[in-house]
N, C-alpha and C. Protein backbone atom coordinates (compact mmCIF):
# COMPACT_ATOMS: atom_id res chain seq x y z
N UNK A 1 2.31 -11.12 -19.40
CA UNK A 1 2.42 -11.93 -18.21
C UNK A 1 2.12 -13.39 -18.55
N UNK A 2 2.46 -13.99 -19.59
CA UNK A 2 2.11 -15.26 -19.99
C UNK A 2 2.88 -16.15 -18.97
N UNK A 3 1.98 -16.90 -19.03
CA UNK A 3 3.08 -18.19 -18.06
C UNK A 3 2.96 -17.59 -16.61
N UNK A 4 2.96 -16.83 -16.19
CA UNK A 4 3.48 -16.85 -14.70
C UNK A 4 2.93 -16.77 -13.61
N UNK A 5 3.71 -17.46 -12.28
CA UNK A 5 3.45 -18.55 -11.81
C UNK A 5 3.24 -17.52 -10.51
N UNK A 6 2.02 -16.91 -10.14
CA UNK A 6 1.76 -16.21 -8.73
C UNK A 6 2.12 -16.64 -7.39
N UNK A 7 2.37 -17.95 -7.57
CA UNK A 7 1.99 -18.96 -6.27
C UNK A 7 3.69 -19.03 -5.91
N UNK A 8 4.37 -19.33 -7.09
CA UNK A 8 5.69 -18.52 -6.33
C UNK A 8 6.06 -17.41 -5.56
N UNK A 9 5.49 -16.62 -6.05
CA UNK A 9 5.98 -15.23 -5.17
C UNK A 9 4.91 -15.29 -3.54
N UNK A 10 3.84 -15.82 -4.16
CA UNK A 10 2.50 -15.66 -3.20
C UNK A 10 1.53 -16.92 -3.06
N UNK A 11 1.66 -17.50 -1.76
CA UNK A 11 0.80 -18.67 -1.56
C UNK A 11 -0.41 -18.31 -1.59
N UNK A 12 -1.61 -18.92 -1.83
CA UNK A 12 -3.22 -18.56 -1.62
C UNK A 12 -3.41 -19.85 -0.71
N UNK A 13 -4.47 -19.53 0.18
CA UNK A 13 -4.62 -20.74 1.48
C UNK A 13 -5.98 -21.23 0.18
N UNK A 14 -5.97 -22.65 0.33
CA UNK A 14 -6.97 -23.25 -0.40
C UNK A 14 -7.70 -24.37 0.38
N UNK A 15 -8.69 -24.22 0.59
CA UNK A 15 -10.01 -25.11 1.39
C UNK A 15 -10.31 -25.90 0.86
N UNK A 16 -10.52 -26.44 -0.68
CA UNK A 16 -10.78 -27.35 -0.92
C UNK A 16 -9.80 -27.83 -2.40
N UNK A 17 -9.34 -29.10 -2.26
CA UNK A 17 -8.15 -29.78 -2.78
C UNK A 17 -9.13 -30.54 -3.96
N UNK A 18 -10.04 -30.69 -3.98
CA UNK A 18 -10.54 -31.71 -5.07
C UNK A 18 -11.57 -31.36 -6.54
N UNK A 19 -10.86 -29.69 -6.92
CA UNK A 19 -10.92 -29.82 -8.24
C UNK A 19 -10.15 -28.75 -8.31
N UNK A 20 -9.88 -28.15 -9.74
CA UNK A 20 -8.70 -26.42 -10.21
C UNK A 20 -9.48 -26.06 -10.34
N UNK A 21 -9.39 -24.89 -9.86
CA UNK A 21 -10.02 -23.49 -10.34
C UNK A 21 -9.82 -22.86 -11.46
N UNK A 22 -10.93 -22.67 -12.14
CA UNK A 22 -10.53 -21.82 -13.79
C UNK A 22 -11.45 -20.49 -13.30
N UNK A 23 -10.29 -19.52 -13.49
CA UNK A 23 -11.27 -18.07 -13.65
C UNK A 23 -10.98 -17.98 -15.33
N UNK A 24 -12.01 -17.16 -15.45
CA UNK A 24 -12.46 -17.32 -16.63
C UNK A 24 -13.55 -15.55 -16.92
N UNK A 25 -13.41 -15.32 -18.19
CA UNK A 25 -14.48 -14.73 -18.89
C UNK A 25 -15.10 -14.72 -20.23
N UNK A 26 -16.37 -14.41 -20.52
CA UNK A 26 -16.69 -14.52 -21.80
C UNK A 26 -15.62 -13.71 -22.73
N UNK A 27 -15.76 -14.07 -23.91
CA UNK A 27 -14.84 -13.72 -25.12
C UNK A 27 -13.58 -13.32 -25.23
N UNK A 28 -13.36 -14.06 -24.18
CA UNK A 28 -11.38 -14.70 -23.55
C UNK A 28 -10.95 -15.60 -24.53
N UNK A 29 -10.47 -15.47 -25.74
CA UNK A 29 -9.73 -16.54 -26.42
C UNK A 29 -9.18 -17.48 -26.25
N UNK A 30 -8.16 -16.62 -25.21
CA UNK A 30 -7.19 -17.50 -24.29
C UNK A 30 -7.45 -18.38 -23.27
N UNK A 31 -8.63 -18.12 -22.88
CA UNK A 31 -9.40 -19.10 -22.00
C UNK A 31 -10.36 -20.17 -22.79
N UNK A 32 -10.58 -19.65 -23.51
CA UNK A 32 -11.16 -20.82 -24.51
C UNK A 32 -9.92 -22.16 -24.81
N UNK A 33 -9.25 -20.92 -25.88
CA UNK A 33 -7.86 -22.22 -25.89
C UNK A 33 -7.57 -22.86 -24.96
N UNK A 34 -7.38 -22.48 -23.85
CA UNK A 34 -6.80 -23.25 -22.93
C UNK A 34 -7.70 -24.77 -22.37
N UNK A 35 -9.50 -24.16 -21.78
CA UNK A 35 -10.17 -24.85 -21.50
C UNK A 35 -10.20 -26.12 -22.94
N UNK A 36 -9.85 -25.79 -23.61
CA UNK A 36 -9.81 -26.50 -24.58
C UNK A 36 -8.92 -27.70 -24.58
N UNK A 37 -7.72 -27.36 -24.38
CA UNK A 37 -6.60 -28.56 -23.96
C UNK A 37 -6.77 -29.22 -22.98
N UNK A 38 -7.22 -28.26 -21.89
CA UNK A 38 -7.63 -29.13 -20.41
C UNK A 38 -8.55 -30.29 -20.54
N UNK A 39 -9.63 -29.87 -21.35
CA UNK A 39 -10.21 -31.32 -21.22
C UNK A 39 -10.10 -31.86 -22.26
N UNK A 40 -9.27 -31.83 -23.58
CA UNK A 40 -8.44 -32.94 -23.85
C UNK A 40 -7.72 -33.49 -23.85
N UNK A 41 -6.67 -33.07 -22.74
CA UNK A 41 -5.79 -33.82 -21.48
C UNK A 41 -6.31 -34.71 -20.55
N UNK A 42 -7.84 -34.70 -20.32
CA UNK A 42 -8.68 -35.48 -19.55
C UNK A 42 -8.86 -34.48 -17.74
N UNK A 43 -8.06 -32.85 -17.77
CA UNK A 43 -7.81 -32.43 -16.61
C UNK A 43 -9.83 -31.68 -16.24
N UNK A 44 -9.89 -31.99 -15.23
CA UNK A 44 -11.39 -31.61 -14.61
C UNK A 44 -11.09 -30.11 -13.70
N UNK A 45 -12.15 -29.27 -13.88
CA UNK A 45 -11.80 -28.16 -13.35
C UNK A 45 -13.37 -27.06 -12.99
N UNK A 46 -13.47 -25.98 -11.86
CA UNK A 46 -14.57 -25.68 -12.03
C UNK A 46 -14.26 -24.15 -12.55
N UNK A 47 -15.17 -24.04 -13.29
CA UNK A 47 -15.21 -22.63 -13.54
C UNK A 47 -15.78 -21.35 -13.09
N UNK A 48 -15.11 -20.40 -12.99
CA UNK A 48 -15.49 -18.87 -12.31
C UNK A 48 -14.94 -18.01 -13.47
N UNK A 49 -16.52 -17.52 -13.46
CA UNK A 49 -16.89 -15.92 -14.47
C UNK A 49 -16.38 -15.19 -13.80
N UNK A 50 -15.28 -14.43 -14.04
CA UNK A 50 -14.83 -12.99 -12.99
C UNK A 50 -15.85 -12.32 -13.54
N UNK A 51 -16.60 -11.80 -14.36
CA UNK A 51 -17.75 -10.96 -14.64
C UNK A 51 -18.92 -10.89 -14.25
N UNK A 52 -19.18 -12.16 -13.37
CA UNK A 52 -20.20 -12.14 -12.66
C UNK A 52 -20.02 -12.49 -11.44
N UNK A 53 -18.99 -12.72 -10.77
CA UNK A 53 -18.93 -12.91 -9.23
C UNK A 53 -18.16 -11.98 -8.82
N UNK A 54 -17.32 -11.11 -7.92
CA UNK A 54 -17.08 -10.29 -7.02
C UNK A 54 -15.88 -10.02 -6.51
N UNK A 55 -16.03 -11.87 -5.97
CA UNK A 55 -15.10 -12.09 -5.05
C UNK A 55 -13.95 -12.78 -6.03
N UNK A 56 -14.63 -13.27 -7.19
CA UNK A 56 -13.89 -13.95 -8.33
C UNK A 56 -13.01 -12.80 -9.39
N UNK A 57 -13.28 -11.64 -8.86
CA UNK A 57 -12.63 -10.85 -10.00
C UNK A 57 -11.19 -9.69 -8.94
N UNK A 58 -11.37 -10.05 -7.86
CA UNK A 58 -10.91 -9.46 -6.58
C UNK A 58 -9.71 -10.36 -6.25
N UNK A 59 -9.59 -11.91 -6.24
CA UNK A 59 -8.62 -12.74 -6.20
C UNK A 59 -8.28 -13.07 -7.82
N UNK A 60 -8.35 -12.79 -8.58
CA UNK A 60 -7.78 -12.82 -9.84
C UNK A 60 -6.92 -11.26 -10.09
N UNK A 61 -7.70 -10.63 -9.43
CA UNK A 61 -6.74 -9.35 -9.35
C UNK A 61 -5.33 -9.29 -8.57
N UNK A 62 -5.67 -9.92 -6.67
CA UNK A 62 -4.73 -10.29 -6.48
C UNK A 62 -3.55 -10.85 -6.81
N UNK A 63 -3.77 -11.93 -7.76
CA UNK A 63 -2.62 -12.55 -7.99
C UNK A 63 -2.02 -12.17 -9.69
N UNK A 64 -2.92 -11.20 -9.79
CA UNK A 64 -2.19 -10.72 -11.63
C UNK A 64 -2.18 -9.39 -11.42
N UNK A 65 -1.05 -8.84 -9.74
CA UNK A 65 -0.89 -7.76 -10.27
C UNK A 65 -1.95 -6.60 -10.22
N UNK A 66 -2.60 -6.84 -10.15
CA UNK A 66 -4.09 -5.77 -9.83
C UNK A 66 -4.97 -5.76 -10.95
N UNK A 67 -4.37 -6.71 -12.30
CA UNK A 67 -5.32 -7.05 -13.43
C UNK A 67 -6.07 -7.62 -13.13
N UNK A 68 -7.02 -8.01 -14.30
CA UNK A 68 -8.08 -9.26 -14.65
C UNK A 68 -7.90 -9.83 -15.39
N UNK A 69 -6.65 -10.45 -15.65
CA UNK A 69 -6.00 -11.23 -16.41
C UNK A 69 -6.75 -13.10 -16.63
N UNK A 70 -7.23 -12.95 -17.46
CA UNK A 70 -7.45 -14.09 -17.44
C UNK A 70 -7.01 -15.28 -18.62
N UNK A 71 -6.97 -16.48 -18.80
CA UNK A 71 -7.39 -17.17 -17.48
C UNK A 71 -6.45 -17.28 -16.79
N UNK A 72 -6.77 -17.76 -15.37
CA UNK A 72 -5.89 -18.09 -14.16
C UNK A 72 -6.47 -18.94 -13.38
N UNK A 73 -5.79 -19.87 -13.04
CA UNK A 73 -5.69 -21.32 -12.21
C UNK A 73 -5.57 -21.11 -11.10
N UNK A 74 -6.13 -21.70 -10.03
CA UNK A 74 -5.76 -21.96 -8.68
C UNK A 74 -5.68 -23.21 -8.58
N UNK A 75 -4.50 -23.61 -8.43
CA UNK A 75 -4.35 -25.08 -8.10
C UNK A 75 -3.37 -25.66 -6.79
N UNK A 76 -4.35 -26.19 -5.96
CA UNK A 76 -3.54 -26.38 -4.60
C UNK A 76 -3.48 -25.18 -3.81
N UNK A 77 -2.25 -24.53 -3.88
CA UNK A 77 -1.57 -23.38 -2.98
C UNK A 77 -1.10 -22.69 -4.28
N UNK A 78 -1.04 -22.64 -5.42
CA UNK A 78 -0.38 -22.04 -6.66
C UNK A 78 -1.33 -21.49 -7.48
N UNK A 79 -1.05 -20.09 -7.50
CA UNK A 79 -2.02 -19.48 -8.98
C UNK A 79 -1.24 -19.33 -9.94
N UNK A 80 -1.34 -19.87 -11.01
CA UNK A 80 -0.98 -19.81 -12.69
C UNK A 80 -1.70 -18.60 -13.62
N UNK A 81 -1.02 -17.41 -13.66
CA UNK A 81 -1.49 -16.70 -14.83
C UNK A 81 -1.54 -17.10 -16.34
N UNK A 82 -2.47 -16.96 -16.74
CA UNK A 82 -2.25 -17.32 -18.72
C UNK A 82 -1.28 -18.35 -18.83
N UNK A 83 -1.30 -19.66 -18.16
CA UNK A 83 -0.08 -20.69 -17.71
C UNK A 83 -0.48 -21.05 -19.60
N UNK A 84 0.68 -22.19 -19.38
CA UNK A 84 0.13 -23.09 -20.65
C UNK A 84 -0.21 -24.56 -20.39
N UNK A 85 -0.53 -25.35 -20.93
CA UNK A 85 -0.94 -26.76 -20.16
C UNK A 85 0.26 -27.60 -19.36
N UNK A 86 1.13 -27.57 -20.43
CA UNK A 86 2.56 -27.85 -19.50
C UNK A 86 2.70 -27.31 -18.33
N UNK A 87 2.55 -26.07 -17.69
CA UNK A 87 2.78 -25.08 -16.81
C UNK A 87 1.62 -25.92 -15.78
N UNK A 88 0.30 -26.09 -16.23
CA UNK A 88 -0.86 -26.47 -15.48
C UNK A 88 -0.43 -28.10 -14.82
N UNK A 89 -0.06 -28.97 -16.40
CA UNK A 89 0.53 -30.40 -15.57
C UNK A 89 1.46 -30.60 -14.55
N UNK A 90 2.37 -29.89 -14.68
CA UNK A 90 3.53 -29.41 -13.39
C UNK A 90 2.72 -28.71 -12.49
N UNK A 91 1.91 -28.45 -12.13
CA UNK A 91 1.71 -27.70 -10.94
C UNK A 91 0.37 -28.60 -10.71
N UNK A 92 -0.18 -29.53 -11.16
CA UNK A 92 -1.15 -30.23 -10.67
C UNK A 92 -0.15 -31.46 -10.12
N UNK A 93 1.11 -32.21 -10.75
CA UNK A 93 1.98 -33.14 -10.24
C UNK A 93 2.55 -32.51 -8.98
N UNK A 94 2.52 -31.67 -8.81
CA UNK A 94 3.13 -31.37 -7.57
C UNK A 94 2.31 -30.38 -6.00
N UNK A 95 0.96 -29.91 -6.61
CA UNK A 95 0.16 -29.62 -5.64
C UNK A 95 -1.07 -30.39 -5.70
N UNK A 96 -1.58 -31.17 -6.57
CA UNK A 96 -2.46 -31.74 -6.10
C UNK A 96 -2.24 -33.29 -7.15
N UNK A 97 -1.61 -33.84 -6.88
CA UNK A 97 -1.58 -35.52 -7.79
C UNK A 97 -2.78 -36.15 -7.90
N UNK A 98 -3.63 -36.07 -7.15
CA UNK A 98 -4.60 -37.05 -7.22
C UNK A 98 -5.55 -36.59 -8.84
N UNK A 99 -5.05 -35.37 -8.63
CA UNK A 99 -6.43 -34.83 -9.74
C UNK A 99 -5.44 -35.09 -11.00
N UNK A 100 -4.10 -35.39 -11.11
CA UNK A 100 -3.76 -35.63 -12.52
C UNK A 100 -3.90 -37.00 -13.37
N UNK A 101 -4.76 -36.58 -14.49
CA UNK A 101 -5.40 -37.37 -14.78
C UNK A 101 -4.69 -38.76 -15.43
N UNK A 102 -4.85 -39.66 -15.00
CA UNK A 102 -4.50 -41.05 -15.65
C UNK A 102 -4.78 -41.26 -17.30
N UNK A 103 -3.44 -41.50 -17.82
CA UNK A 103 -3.53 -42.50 -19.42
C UNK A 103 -3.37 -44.07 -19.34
């Protein structure tokens, strides 16, 4: 399920617009890598342990399918499964601009 884009098939209502959501778990590679590019892209984001919150492993399920696929983005109205940063910059230019970060 690399790359793909939940928020197409399925909107998530989002309350607050002023940072991405990273779900996340320990000894996730792929979440490492990734958090890795993000902030040397300059992109700001908060993070959620699906392993320790509840409600964080319940909406990551939702949108991967009934997995725990991680990582996965909520950004705006769009969840990004295992996106790649490209995948993440396009969907921050178009659901939330303010947060893409200036060069």
């Amino acid at each position: 399920m690399v790359g793909s884009v939940a928020g197409s098939a399925r909107s998530t209502t989002v309350t607050s617009q002023d940072h991405i959501d990273f779900f996340w778990r320990p000894g996730c590679g792929f979440c490492m890598s990734l958090e890795r590019r993000l902030k040397n892209a300059g992109v700001t984001f908060k993070k959620h342990n699906i392993w320790e919150n509840e409600r964080d492993r319940t909406f990551v399920k939702s949108v991967a399918h009934g997995n725990e696929t991680v990582p996965t983005l909520r950004i705006g109205s769009k969840s990004l499964v295992n996106p790649s940063l490209s995948q993440v910059l396009q969907a921050m230019k178009s659901e939330v601009p303010h947060l893409v970060p200036r060069k």
